[in-house]
C-alpha atoms as a PDB file:
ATOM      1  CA  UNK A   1       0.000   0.000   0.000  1.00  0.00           C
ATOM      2  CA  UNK A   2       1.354   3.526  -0.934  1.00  0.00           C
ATOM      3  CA  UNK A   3       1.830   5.740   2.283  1.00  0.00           C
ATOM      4  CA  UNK A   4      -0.308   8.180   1.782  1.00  0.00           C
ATOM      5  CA  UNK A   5       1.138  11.478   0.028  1.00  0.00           C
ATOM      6  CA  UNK A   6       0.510  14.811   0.556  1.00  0.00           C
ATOM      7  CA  UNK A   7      -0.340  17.780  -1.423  1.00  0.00           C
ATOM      8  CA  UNK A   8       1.951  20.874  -1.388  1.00  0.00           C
ATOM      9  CA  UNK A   9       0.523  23.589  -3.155  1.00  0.00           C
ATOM     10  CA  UNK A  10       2.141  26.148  -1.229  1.00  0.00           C
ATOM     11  CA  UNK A  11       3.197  29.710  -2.421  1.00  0.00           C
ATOM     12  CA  UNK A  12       6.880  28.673  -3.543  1.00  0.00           C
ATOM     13  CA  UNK A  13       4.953  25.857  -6.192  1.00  0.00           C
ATOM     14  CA  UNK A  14       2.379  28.192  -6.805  1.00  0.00           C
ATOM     15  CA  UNK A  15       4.823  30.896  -7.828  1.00  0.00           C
ATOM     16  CA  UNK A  16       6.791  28.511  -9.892  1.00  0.00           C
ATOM     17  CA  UNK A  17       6.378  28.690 -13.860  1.00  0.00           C
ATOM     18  CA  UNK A  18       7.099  26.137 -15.942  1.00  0.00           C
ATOM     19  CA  UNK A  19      10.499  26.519 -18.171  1.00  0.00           C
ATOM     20  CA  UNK A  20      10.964  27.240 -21.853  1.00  0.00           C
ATOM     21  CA  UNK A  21      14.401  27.762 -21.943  1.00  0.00           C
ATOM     22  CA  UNK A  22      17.206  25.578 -20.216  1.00  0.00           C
ATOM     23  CA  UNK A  23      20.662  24.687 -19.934  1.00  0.00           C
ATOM     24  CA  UNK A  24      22.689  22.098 -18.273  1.00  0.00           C
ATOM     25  CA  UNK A  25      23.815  22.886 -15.054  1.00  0.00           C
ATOM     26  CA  UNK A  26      23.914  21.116 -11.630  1.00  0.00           C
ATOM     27  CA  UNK A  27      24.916  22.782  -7.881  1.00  0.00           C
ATOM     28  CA  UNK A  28      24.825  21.038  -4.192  1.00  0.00           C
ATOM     29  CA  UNK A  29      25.024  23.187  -1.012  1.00  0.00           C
ATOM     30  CA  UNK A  30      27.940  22.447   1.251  1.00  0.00           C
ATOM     31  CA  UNK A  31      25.934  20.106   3.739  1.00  0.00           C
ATOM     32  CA  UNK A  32      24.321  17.917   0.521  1.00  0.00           C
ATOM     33  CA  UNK A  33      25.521  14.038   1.014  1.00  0.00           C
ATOM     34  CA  UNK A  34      25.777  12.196  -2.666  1.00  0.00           C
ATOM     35  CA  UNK A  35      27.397   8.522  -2.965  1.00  0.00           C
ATOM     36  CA  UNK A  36      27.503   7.354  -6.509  1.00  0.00           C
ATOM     37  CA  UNK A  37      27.347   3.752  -8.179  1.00  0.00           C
ATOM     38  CA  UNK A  38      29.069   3.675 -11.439  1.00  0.00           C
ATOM     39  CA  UNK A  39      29.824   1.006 -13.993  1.00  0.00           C
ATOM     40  CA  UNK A  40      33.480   1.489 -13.604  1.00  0.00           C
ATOM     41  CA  UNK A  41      33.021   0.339  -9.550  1.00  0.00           C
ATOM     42  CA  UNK A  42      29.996  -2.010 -10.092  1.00  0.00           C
ATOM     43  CA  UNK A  43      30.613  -3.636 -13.771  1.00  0.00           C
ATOM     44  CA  UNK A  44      27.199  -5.881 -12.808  1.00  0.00           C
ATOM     45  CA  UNK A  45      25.248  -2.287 -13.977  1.00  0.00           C
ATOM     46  CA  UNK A  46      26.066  -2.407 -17.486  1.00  0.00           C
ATOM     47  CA  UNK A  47      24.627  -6.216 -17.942  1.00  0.00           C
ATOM     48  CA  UNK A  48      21.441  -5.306 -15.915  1.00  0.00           C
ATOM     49  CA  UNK A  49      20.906  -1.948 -17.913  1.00  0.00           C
ATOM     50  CA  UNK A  50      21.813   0.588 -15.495  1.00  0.00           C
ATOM     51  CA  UNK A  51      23.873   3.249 -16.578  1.00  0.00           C
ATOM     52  CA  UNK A  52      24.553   4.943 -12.909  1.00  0.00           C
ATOM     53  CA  UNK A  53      22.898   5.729  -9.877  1.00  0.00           C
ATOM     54  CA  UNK A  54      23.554   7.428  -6.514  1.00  0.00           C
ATOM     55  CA  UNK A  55      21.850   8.291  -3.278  1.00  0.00           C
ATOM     56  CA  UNK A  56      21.136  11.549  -1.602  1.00  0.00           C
ATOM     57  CA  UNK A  57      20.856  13.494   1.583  1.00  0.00           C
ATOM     58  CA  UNK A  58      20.150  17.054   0.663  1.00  0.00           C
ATOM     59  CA  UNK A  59      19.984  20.119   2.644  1.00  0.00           C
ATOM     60  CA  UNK A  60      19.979  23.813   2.198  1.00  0.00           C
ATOM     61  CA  UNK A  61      19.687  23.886  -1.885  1.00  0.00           C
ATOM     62  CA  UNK A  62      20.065  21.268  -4.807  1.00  0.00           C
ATOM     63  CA  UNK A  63      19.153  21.238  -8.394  1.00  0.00           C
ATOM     64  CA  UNK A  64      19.711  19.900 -11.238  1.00  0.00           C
ATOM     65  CA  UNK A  65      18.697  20.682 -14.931  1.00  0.00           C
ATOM     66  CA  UNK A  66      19.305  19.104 -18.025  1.00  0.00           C
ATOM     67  CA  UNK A  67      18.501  20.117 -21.499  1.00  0.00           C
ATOM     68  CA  UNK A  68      18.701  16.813 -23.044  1.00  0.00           C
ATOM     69  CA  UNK A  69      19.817  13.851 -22.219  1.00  0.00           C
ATOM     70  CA  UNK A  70      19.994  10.108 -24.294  1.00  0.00           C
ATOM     71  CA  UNK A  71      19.470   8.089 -21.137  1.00  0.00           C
ATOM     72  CA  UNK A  72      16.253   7.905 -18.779  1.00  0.00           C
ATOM     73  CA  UNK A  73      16.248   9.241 -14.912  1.00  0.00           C
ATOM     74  CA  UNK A  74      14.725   7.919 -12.698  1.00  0.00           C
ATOM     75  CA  UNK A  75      14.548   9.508  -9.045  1.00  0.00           C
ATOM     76  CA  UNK A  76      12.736   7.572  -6.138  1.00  0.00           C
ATOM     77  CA  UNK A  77      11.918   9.572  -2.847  1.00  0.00           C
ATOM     78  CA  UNK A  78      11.918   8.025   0.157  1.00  0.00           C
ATOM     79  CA  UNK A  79      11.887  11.415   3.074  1.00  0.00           C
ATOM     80  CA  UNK A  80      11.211  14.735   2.456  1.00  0.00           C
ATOM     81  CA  UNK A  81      11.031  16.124  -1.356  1.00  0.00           C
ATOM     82  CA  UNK A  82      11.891  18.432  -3.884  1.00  0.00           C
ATOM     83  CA  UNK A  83      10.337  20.515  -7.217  1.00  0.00           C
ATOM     84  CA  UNK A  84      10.280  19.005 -10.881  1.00  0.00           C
ATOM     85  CA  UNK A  85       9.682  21.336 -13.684  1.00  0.00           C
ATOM     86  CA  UNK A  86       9.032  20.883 -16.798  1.00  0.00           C
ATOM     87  CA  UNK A  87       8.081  22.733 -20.139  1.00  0.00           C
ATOM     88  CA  UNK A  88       4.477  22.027 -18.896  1.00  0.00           C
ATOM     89  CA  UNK A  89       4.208  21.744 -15.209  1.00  0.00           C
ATOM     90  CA  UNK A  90       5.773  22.177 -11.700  1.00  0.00           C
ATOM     91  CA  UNK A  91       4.881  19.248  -9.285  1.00  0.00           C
ATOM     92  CA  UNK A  92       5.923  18.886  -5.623  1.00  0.00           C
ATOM     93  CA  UNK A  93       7.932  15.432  -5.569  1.00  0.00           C
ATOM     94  CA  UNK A  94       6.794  14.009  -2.144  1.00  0.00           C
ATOM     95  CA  UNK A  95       7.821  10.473  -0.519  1.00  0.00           C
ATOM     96  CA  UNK A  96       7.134   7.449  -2.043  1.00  0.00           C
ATOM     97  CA  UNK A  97       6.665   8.307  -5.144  1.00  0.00           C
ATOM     98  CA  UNK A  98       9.028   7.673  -8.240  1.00  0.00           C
ATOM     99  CA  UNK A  99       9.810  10.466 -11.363  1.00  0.00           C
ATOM    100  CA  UNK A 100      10.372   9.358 -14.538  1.00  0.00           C
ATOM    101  CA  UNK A 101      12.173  11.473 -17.020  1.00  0.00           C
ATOM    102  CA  UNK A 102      12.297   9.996 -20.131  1.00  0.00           C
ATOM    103  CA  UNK A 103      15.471  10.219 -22.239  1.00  0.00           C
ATOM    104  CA  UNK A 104      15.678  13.772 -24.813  1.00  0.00           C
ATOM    105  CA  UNK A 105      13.484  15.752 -22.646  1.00  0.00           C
ATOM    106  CA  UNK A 106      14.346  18.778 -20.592  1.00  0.00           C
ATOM    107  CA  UNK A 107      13.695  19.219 -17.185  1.00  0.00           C
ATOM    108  CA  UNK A 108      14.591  20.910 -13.660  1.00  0.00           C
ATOM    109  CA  UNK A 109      14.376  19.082 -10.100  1.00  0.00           C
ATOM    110  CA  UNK A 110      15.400  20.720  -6.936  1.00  0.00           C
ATOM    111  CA  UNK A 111      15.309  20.666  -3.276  1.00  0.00           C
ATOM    112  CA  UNK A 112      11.721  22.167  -1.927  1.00  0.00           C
ATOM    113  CA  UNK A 113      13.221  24.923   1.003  1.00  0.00           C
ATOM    114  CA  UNK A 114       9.380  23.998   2.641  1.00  0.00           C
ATOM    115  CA  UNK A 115      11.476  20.580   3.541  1.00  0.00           C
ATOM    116  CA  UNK A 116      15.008  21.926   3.091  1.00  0.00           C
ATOM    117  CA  UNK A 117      15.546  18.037   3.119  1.00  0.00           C
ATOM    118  CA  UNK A 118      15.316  15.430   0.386  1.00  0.00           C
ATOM    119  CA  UNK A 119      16.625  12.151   0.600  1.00  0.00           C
ATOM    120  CA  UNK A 120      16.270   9.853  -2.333  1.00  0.00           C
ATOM    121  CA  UNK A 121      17.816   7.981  -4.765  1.00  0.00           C
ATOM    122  CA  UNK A 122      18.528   7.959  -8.733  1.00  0.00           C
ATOM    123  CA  UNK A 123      19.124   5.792 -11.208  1.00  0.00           C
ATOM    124  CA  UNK A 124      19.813   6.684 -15.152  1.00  0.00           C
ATOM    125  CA  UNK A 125      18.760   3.894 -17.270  1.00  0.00           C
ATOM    126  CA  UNK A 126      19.809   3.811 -21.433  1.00  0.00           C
ATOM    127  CA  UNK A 127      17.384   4.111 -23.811  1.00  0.00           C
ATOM    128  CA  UNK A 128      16.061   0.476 -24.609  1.00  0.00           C
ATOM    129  CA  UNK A 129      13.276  -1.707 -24.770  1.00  0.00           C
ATOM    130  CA  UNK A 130      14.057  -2.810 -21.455  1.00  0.00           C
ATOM    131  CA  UNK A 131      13.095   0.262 -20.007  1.00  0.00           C
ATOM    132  CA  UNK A 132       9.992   0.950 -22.197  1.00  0.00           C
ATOM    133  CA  UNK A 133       7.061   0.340 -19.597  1.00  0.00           C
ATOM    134  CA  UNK A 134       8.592   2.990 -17.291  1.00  0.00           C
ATOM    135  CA  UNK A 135       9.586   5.844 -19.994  1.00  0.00           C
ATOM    136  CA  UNK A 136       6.056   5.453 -21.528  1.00  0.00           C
ATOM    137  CA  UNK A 137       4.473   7.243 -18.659  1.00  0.00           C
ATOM    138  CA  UNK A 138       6.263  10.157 -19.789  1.00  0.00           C
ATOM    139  CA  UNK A 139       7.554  13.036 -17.517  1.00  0.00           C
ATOM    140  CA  UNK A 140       5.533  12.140 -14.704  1.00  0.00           C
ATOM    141  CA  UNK A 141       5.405  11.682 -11.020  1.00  0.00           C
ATOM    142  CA  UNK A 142       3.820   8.334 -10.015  1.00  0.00           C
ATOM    143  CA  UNK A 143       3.082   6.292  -6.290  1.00  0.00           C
ATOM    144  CA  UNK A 144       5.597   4.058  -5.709  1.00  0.00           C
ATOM    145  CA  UNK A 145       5.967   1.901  -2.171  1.00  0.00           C
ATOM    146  CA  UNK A 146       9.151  -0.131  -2.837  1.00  0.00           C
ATOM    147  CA  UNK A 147      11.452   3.680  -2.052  1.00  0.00           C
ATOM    148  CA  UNK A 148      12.972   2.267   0.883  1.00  0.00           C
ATOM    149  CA  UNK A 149      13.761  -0.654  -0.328  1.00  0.00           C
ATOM    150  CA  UNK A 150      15.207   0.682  -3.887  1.00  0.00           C
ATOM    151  CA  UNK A 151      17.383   2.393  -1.379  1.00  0.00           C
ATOM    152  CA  UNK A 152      18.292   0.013   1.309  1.00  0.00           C
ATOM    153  CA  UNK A 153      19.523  -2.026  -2.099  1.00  0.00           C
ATOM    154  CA  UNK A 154      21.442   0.348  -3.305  1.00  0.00           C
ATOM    155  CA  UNK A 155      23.135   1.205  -0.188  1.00  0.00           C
ATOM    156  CA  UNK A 156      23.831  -2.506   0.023  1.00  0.00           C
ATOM    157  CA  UNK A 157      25.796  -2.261  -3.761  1.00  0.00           C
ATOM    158  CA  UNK A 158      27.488   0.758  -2.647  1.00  0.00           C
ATOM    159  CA  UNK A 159      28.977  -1.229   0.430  1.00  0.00           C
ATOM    160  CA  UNK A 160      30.790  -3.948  -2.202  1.00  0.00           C
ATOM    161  CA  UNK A 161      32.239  -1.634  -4.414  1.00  0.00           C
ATOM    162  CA  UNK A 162      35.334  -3.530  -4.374  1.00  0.00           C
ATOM    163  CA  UNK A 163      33.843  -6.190  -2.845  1.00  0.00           C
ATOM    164  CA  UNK A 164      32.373 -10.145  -3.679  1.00  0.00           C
ATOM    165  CA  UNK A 165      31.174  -9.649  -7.173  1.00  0.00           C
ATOM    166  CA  UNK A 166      28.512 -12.075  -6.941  1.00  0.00           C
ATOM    167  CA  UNK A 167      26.561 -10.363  -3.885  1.00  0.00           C
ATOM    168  CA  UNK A 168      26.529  -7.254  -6.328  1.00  0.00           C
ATOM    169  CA  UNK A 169      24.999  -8.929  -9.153  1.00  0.00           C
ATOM    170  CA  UNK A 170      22.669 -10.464  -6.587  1.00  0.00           C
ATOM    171  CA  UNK A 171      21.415  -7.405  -5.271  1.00  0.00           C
ATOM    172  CA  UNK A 172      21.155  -5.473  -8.767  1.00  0.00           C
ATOM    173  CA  UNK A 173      19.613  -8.091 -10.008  1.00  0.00           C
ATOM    174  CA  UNK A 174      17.189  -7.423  -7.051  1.00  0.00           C
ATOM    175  CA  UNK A 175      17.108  -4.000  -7.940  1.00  0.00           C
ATOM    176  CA  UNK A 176      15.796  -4.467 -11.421  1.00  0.00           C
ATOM    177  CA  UNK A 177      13.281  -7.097 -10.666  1.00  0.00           C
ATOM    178  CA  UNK A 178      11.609  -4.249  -8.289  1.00  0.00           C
ATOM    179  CA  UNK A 179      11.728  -2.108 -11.291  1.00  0.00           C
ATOM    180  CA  UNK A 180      10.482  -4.406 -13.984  1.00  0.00           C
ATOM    181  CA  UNK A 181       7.620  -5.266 -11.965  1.00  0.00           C
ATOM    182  CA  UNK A 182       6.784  -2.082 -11.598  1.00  0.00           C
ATOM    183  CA  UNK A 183       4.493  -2.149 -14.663  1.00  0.00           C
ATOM    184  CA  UNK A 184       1.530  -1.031 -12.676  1.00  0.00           C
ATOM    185  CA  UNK A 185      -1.019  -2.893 -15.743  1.00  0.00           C
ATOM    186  CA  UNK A 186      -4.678  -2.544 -14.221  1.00  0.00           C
ATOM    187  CA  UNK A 187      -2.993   0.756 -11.809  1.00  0.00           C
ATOM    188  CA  UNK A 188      -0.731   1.976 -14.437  1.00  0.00           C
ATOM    189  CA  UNK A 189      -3.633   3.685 -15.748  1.00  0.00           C
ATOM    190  CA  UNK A 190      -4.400   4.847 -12.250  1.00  0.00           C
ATOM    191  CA  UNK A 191      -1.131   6.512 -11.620  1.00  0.00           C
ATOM    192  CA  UNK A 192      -1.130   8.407 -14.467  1.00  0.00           C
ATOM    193  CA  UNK A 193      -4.537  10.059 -13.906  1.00  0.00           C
ATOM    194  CA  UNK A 194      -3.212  10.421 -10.099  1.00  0.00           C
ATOM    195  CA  UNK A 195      -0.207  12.538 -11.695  1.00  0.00           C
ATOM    196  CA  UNK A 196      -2.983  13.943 -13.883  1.00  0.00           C
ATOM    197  CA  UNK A 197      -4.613  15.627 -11.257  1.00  0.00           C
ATOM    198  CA  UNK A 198      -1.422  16.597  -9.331  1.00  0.00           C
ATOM    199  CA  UNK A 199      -0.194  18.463 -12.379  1.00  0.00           C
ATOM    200  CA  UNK A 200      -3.404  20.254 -13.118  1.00  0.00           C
ATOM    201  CA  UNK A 201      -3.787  20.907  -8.961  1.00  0.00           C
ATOM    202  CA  UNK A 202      -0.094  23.189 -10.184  1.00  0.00           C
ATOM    203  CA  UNK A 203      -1.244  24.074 -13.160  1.00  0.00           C
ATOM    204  CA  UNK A 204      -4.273  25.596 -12.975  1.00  0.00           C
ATOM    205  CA  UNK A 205      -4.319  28.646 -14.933  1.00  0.00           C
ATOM    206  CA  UNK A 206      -3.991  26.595 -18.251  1.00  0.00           C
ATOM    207  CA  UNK A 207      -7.377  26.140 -20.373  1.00  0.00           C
ATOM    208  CA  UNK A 208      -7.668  22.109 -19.234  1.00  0.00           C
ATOM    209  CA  UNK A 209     -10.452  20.230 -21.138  1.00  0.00           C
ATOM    210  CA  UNK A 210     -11.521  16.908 -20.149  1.00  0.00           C
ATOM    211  CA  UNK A 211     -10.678  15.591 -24.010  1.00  0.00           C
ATOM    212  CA  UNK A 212      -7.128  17.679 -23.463  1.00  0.00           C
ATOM    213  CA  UNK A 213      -6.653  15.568 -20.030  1.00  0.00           C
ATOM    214  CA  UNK A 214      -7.953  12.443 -21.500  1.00  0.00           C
ATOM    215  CA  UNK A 215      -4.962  13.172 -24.100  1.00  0.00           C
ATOM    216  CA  UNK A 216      -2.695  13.762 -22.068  1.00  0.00           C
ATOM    217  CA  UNK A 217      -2.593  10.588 -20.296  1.00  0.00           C
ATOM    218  CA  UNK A 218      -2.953   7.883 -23.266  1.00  0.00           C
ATOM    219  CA  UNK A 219      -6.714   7.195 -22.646  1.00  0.00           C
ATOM    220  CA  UNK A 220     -10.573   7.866 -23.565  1.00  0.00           C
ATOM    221  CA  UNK A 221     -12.644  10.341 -22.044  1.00  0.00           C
ATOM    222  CA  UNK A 222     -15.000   7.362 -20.760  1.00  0.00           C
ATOM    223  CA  UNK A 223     -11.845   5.895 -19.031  1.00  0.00           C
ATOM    224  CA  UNK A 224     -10.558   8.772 -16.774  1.00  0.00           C
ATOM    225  CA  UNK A 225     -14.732   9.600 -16.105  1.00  0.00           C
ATOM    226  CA  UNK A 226     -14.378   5.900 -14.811  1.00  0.00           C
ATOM    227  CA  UNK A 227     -11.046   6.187 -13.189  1.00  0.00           C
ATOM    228  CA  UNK A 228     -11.490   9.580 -11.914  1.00  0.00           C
ATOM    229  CA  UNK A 229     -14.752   8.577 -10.418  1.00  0.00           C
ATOM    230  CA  UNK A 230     -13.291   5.663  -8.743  1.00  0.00           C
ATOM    231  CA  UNK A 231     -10.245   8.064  -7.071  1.00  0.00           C
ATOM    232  CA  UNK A 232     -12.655  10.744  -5.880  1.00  0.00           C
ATOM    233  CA  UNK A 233     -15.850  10.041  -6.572  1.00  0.00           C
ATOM    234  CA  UNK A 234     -16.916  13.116  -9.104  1.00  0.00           C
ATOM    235  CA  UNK A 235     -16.389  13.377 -12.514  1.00  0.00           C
ATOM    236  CA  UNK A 236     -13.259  14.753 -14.184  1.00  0.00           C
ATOM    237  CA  UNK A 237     -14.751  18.226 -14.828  1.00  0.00           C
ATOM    238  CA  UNK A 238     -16.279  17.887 -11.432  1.00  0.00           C
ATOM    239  CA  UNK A 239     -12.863  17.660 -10.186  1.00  0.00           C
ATOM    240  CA  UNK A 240     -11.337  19.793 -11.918  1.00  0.00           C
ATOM    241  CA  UNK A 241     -13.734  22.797 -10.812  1.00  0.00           C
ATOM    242  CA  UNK A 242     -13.319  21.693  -7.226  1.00  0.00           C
ATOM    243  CA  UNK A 243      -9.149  21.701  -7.536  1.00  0.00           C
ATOM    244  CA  UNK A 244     -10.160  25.647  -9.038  1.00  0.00           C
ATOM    245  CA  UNK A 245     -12.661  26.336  -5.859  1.00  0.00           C
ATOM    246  CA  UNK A 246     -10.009  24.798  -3.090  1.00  0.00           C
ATOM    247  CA  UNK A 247      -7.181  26.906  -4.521  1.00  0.00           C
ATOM    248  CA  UNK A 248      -9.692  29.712  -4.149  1.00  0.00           C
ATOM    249  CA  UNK A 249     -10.184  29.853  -0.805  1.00  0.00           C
ATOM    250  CA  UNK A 250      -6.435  29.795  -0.243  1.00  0.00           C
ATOM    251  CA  UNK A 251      -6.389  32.822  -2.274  1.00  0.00           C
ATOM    252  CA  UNK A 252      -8.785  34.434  -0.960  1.00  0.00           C
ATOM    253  CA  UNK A 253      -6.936  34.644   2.399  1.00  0.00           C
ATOM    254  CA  UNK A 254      -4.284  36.959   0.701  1.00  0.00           C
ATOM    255  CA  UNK A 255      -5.732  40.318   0.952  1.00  0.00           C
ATOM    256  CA  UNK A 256      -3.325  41.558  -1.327  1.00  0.00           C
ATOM    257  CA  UNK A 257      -4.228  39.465  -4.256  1.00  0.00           C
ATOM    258  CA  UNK A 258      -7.297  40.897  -6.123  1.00  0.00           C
ATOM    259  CA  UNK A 259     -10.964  38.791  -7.242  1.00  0.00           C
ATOM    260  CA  UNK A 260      -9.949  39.372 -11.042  1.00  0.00           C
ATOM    261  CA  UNK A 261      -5.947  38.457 -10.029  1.00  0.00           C
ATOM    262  CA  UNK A 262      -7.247  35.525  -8.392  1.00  0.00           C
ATOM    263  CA  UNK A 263      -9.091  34.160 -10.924  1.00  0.00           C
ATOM    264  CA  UNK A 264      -6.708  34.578 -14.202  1.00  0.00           C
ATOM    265  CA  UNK A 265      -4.931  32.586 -11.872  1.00  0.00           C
ATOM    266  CA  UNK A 266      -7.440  29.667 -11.515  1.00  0.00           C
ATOM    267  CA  UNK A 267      -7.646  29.720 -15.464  1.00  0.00           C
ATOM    268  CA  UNK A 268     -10.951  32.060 -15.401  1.00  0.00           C
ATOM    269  CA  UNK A 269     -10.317  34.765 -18.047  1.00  0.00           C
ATOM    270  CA  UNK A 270     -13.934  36.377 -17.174  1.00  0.00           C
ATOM    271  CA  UNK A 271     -13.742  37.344 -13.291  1.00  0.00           C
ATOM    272  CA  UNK A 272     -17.652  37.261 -13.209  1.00  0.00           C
ATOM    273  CA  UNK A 273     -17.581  33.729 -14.108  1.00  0.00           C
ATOM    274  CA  UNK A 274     -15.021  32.393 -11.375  1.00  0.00           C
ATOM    275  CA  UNK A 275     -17.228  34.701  -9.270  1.00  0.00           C
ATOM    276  CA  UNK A 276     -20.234  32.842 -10.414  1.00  0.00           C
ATOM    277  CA  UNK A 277     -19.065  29.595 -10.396  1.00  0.00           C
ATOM    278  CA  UNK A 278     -17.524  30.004  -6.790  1.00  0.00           C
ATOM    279  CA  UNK A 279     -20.805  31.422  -5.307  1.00  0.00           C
ATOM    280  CA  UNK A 280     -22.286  28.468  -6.989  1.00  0.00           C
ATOM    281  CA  UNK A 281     -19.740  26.091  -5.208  1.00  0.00           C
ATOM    282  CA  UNK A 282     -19.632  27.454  -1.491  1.00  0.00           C
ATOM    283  CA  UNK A 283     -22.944  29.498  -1.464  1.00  0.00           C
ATOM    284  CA  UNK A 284     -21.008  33.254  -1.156  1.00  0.00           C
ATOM    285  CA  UNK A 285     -19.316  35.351  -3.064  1.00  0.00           C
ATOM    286  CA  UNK A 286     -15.866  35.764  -3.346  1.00  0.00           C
ATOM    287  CA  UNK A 287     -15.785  39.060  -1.701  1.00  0.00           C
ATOM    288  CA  UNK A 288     -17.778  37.958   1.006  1.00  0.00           C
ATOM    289  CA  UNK A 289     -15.835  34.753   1.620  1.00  0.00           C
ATOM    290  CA  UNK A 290     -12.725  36.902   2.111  1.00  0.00           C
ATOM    291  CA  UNK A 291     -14.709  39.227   4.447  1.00  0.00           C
ATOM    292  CA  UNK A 292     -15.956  36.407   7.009  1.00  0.00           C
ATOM    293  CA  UNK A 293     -12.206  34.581   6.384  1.00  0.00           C
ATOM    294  CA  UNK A 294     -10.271  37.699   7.322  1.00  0.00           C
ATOM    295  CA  UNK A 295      -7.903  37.645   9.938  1.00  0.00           C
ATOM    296  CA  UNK A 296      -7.803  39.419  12.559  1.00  0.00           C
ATOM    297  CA  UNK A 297      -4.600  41.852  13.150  1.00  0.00           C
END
């Protein structure tokens, strides 16, 4: 069972934009911890179709961004958590849950400063048919429970570098039958709509369509009403109007941000219809949901 994650749409995501521009370029703060496994200490990698991997205890800042790149990453947190962004989204990475970047797309993760902690682990994977059921999910953030153990196993490699080659190919071999059963089949569909809904909760100032969403994801409009409906129990525009509403009211709470600011933000060009459609949802206005959620000086 996946622990359960949470949902950090906090002002440092929500001020976030997505990238169109980028260029290669990594940094760690003094007090970030990184251990490496490489083919030249663990030769077992190359036969099992890793190309590296490390393991990470990051503090104080972190990131790393890549234009382009011909192998896959893969990054699996297990405490604390960090930003992805992409040409299309920023996402909070939380624990237990795995990022896949697939190879020859750009992208940008980095320590969250709400955790000012990460600790995960990363593996980059070639290009190859091996590695097809994970890369086909595309840049995406997914539920994964087997973190800890991805890392406990790794750790475990790390220790033989220069050690009893057999107890290495053992324990990668361990590694990659984690991995290669990690083809969700009846969930895989799940997880994607999961880190749907997680993108869109970031994004929500695009103009999302249920058709566009269905898209997005590989499947039918009937199938994400049916998968949606089984996750939350509304349908996908249902949901998608009460992400708008909950971001709302957490708007709403900054006096200095204005109705019509507020709702270009939520992806309503027309402020009368966000005002509408909220008064519709919680039974006030805007206005006077700020007025009897004002605090008190």
């Amino acid at each position: 069972m996946f622990k359960k994650q949470q949902n950090l749409c906090e002002s440092v995501i929500d001020i976030m934009k997505p990238k169109s521009t980028w260029q290669d370029d990594v940094f760690l703060a003094e007090h970030c911890k990184e251990r490496f496994l490489t083919v030249e200490d663990i030769p077992e990698m190359k036969s099992c179709g890793v190309y590296m991997g490390g393991m990470a205890k990051l503090h104080d800042a972190y990131w790393v961004e890549r234009e382009s790149v011909n192998v896959h990453t893969l990054i699996f947190t297990q405490e604390g958590g960090g930003i992805l962004t992409t040409a299309t989204s920023v996402q909070a990475i939380t624990p237990y849950t795995l990022v896949v970047l697939p190879a020859e797309t750009p992208f940008r993760f980095e320590l969250d400063p709400q955790y000012n902690y990460w600790k995960m682990a990363w593996m980059l994977t070639p290009d190859t048919p091996q590695w097809q059921h994970i890369a086909s999910l595309g840049q995406s953030i997914v539920p994964f429970g087997q973190c800890e153990q991805i890392w406990s196993l790794m750790n475990l490699v790390h220790f033989e570098i220069g050690g009893r080659a057999s107890y290495r190919k053992l324990l990668m071999s361990e590694i990659i039958r984690t991995l290669t059963g990690f083809e969700p089949k009846s969930t895989s569909t799940t997880a994607r709509v999961q880190a749907l809904y997680n993108e869109i909760e970031s994004s929500l100032h695009l103009a999302w369509t249920v058709a566009g969403m269905a898209e997005r994801v590989f499947i039918s409009e009937e199938q994400l009403n049916r998968v949606t409906k089984s996750l939350f129990n509304v349908s996908p525009r249902s949901k998608l109007i009460q992400l708008r509403m909950d971001k709302a009211t957490s708007l709403l709470k900054q006096q200095d941000w204005s109705v019509s600011m507020i709702a270009n933000r939520l992806g309503y060009k027309d402020p009368y219809n966000f005002s509408h459609r909220f008064k519709k949802h919680f039974g006030l206005s805007p206005s006077q949901y700020r007025k009897s959620h004002r605090v008190s000086g």
